[in-house]
Structures are given as structure tokens and as C-alpha cells.
Protein backbone atom coordinates (compact mmCIF):
# COMPACT_ATOMS: atom_id res chain seq x y z
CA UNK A 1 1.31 -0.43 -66.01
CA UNK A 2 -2.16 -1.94 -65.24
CA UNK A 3 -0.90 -4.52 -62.68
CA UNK A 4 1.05 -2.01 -60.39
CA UNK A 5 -2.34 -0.29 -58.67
CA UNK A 6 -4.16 -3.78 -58.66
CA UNK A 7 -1.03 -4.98 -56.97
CA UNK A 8 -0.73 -2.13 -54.58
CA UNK A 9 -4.40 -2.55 -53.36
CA UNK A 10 -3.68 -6.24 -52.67
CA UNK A 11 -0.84 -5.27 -50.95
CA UNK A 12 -3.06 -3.06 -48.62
CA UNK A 13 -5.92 -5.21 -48.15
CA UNK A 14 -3.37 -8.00 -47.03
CA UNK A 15 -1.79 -5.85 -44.72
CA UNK A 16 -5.07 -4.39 -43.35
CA UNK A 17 -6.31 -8.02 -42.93
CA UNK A 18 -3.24 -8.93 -40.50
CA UNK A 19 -2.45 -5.54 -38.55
CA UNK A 20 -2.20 -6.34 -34.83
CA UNK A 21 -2.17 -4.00 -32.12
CA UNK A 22 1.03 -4.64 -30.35
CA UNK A 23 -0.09 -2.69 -27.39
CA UNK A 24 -2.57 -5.14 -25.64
CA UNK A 25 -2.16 -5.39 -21.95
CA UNK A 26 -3.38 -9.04 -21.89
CA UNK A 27 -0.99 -10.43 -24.84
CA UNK A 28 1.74 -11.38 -21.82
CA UNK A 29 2.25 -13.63 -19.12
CA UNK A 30 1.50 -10.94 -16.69
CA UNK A 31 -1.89 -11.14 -15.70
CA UNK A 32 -4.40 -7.59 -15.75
CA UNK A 33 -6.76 -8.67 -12.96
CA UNK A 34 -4.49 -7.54 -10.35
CA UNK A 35 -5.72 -6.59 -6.41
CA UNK A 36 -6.37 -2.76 -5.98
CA UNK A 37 -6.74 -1.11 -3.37
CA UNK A 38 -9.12 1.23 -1.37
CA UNK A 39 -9.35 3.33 1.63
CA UNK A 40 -11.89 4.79 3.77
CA UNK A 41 -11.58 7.49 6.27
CA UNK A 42 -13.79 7.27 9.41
CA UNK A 43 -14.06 9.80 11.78
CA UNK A 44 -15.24 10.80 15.54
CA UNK A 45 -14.80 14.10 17.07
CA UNK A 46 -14.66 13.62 20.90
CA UNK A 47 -15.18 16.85 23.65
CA UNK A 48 -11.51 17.34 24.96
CA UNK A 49 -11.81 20.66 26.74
CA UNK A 50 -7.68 22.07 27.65
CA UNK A 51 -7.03 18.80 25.81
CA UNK A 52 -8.62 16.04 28.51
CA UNK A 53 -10.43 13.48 27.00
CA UNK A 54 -13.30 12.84 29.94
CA UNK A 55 -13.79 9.53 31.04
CA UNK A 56 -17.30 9.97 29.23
CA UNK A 57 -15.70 10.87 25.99
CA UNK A 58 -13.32 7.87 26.13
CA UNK A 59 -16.17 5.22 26.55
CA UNK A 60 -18.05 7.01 23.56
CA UNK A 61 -14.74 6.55 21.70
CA UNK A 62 -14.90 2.57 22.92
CA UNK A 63 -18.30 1.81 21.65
CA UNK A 64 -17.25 3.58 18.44
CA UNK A 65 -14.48 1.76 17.70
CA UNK A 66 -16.27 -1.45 18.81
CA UNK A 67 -19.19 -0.68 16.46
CA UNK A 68 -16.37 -0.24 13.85
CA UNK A 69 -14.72 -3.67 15.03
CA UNK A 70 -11.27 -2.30 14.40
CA UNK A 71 -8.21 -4.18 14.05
CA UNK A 72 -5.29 -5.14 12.27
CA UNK A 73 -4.56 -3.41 9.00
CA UNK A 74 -6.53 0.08 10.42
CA UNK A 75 -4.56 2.97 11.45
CA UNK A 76 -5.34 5.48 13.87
CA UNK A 77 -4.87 9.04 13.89
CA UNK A 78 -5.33 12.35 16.09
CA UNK A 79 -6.50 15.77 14.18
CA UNK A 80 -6.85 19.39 16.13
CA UNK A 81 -5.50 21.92 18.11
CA UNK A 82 -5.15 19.25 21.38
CA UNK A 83 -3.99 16.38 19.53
CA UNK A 84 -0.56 15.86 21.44
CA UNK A 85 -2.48 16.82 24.81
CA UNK A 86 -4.93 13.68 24.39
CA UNK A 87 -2.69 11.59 22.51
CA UNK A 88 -2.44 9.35 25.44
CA UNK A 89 -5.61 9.11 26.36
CA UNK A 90 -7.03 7.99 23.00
CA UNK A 91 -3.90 5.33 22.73
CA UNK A 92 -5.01 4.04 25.97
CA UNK A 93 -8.62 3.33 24.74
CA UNK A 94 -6.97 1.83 20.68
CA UNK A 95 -4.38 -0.53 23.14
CA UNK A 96 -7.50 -2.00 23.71
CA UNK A 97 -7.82 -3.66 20.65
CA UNK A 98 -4.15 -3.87 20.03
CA UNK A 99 -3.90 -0.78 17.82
CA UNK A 100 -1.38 2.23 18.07
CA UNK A 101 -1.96 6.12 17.63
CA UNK A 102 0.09 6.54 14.30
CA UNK A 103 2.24 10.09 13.89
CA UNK A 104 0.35 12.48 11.99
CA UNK A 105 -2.65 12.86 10.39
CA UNK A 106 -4.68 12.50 6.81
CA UNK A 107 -6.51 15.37 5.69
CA UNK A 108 -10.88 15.07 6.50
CA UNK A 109 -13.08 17.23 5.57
CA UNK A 110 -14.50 20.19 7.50
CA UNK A 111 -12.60 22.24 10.50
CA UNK A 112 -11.67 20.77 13.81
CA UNK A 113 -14.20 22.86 16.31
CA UNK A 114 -12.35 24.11 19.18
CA UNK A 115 -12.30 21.94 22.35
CA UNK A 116 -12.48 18.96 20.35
CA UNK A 117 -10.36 16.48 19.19
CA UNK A 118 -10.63 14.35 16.15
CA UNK A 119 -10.23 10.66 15.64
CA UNK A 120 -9.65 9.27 12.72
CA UNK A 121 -9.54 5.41 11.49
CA UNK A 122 -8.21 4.62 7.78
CA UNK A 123 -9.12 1.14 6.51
CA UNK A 124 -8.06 -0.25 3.55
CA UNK A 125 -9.58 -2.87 1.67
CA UNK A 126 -8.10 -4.96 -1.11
CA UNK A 127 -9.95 -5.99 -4.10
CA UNK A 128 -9.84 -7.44 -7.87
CA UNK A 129 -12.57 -5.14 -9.76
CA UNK A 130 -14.46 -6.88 -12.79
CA UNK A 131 -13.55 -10.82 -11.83
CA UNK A 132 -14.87 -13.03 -12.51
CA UNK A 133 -14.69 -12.13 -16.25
CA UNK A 134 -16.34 -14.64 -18.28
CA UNK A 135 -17.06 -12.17 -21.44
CA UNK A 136 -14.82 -13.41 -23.96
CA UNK A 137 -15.67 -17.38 -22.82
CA UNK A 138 -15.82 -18.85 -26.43
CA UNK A 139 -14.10 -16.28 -28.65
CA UNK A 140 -11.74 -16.85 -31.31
CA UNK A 141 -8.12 -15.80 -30.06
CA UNK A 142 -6.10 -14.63 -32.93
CA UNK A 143 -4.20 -11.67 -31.51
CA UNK A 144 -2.25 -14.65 -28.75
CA UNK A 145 -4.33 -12.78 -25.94
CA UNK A 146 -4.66 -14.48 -22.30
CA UNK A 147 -8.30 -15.32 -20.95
CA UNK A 148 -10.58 -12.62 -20.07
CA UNK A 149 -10.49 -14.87 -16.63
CA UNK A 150 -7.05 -15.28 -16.20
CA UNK A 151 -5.83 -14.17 -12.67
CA UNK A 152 -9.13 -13.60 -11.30
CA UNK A 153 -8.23 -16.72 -8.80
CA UNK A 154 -5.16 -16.15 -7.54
CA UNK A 155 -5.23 -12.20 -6.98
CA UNK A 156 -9.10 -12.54 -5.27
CA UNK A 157 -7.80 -15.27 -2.28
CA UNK A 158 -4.35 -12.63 -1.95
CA UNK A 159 -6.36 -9.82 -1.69
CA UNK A 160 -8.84 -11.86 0.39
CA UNK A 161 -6.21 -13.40 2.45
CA UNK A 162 -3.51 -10.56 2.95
CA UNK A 163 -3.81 -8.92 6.40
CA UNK A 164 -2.94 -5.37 5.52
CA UNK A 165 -3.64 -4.53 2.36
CA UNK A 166 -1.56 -2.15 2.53
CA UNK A 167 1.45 -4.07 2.36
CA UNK A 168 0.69 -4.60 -1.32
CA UNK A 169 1.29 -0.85 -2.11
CA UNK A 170 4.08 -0.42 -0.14
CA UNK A 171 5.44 -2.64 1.66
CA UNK A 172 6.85 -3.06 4.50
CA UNK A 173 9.96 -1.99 6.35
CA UNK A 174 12.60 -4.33 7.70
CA UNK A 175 13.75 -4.78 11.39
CA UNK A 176 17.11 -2.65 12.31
CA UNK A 177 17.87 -6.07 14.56
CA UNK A 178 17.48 -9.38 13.08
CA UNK A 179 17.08 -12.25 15.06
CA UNK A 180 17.76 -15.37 13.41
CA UNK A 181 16.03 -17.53 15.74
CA UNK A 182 12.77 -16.37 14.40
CA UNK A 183 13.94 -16.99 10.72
CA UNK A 184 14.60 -20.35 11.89
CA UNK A 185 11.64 -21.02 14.41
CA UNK A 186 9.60 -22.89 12.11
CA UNK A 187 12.22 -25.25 10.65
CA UNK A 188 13.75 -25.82 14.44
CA UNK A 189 10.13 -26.98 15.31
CA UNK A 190 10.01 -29.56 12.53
CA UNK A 191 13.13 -30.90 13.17
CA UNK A 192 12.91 -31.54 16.67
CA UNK A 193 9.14 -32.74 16.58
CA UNK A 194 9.18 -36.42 17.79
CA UNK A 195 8.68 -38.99 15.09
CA UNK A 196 4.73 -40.84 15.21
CA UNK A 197 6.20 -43.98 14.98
CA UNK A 198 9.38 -43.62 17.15
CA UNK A 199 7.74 -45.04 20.17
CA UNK A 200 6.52 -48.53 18.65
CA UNK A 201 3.17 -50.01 17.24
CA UNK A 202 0.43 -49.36 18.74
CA UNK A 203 -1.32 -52.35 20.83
CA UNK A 204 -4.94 -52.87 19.93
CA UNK A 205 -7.14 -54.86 22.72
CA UNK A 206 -10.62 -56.00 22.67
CA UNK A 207 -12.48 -58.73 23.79
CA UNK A 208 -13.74 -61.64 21.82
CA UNK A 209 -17.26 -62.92 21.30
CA UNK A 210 -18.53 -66.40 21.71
């Protein structure tokens, strides 16, 4: 009767000693320093009286967007009463710099004044918070968990390298019509490139000293 609590209490110690939690996000292959990513609103409310943008208006609109060096990956959107009306202007002025006035709008803060028409540029930015992540460098790994580290490389240069970083939340669509020439461009191009060595060795000439 005397060995059943000592044996019990061994029994718990043992099992205290080698409880894992089996809930660790960094125990897989799947790496936890992944991109995320953030956007930022920027607005400009330009004087379009009946819905006119004046041709004063539109070159304020130019240096903003210049001082905002827009460009693939932002979108563009029109707020306000005479959105529609000055749609066209303001595309003319974002075809510029190769940008469209997307459908709709996202929701800014404060009331568009009457007369005036809103502009508004979202830019996204991709990023992998907390890397590099060098805190657990030289600790003992008994619960099979991946470096502190691991990922950091890869995910930085995609989020660094991606265009739009929006295509990592979403996506994008595919073409209705497929042309297969494009799929093909790049292999067409190295298969038809003419050989270096095709047209013979090269001759070298000099002249010889005495």
C-alpha cells in the first residue's frame, strides 16, 4: 500500500517532465515569417465646380502625384458628389504615369465639401515583421521547433521583389482570351536564338615584335 502514492507521484513528475505543447506554429515545415501586408490611403481634394476639373486643378493633381511618384501596384480612386463628371479628367492626368481610375471608392475620413472632388491613391506595401530573428541563436531545441530565423530570407526578397503586393492577398484574375503565343514567347526566343559558335572560330590578328 506504501508504494502505490510514491509510484503515482513518479508517474506525474515523469509526465510533467516530457509534456509538449503540440500547438507550436514553428514545429512544421511551414515557415511563420511570412510577407504581410499594408496599405495606406493618400488623399487630394481638387476644386471641380459643376464637376470640371480646371486646368489649374489638374496640374496641382500632377505635381501631387509626382511628389507621390506613383506607379505600378497603386490604385486610384474618385470620392464625391462629381466623381463620374471628372472621372475623365483625373484619368487623363493618372494615364500619365500609366495608371487607371479604378471603379469605386474606399472609405477616408471626413466629408467630401461640395464643389470638390476627391482623389484618392491606395499603396500597399509588403513586408516580413520581426526578421531577422536571431533570439533563439544557440538554444537547446527539444520540442523539434524550426529556427527563430527560418524564412526570414526567402519571404523578405518576395515581398521585396513582388510588384503588387497585392497579388499576395488575392491574386489575380485570369484573361477571358488566352493567347498561347505569349505562354510560349520566351521558349520560341530560346529556340530560335542563333548558336555562338555556329558561325566558326573566331580569327585573332596582331602583329609581331622584333
Amino acid at each position: 500500500m506504501t508504494r502505490k502514492p510514491a509510484i503515482l507521484i513518479m508517474t506525474a513528475a515523469l509526465a510533467a517532465c516530457g509534456h509538449t505543447a503540440q500547438d507550436l506554429p514553428d514545429r512544421g515545415m511551414a515557415a511563420v515569417n511570412v510577407p504581410v501586408v499594408s496599405r495606406t490611403d493618400f488623399t487630394f481634394d481638387a476644386a471641380a465646380p459643376g464637376g470640371s476639373l480646371p486646368p489649374s486643378e489638374a496640374a496641382r493633381l500632377d505635381g501631387w502625384f509626382q511628389g507621390l511618384s506613383v506607379g505600378y501596384g497603386d490604385n486610384i480612386y474618385l470620392d464625391g458628389p462629381y466623381a463620374d463628371a471628372a472621372r475623365n479628367e483625373v484619368a487623363g492626368v493618372a494615364a500619365r504615369y500609366g495608371l487607371l481610375v479604378a471603379p469605386g471608392a474606399p472609405v477616408t475620413q471626413g466629408a467630401v465639401p461640395d464643389g470638390v472632388v476627391r482623389v484618392v491613391v491606395t499603396r500597399s506595401r509588403a513586408f516580413v515583421p520581426d526578421c531577422p530573428d536571431w533570439s533563439r541563436a544557440r538554444d537547446l531545441n527539444y520540442n523539434n521547433r524550426s529556427h527563430p530565423n527560418y524564412g526570414c530570407a526567402v519571404n523578405s526578397n518576395l515581398a521585396a521583389m513582388i510588384a503588387n503586393p497585392d497579388d499576395l492577398v488575392h491574386g489575380r484574375a485570369g484573361e477571358v482570351n488566352v493567347d498561347p503565343k505569349l505562354g510560349t514567347k520566351a521558349v520560341d526566343a530560346y529556340r530560335n536564338k542563333v548558336l555562338s559558335g555556329i558561325s566558326g572560330t573566331v580569327q585573332a590578328t596582331g602583329s609581331k615584335g622584333n
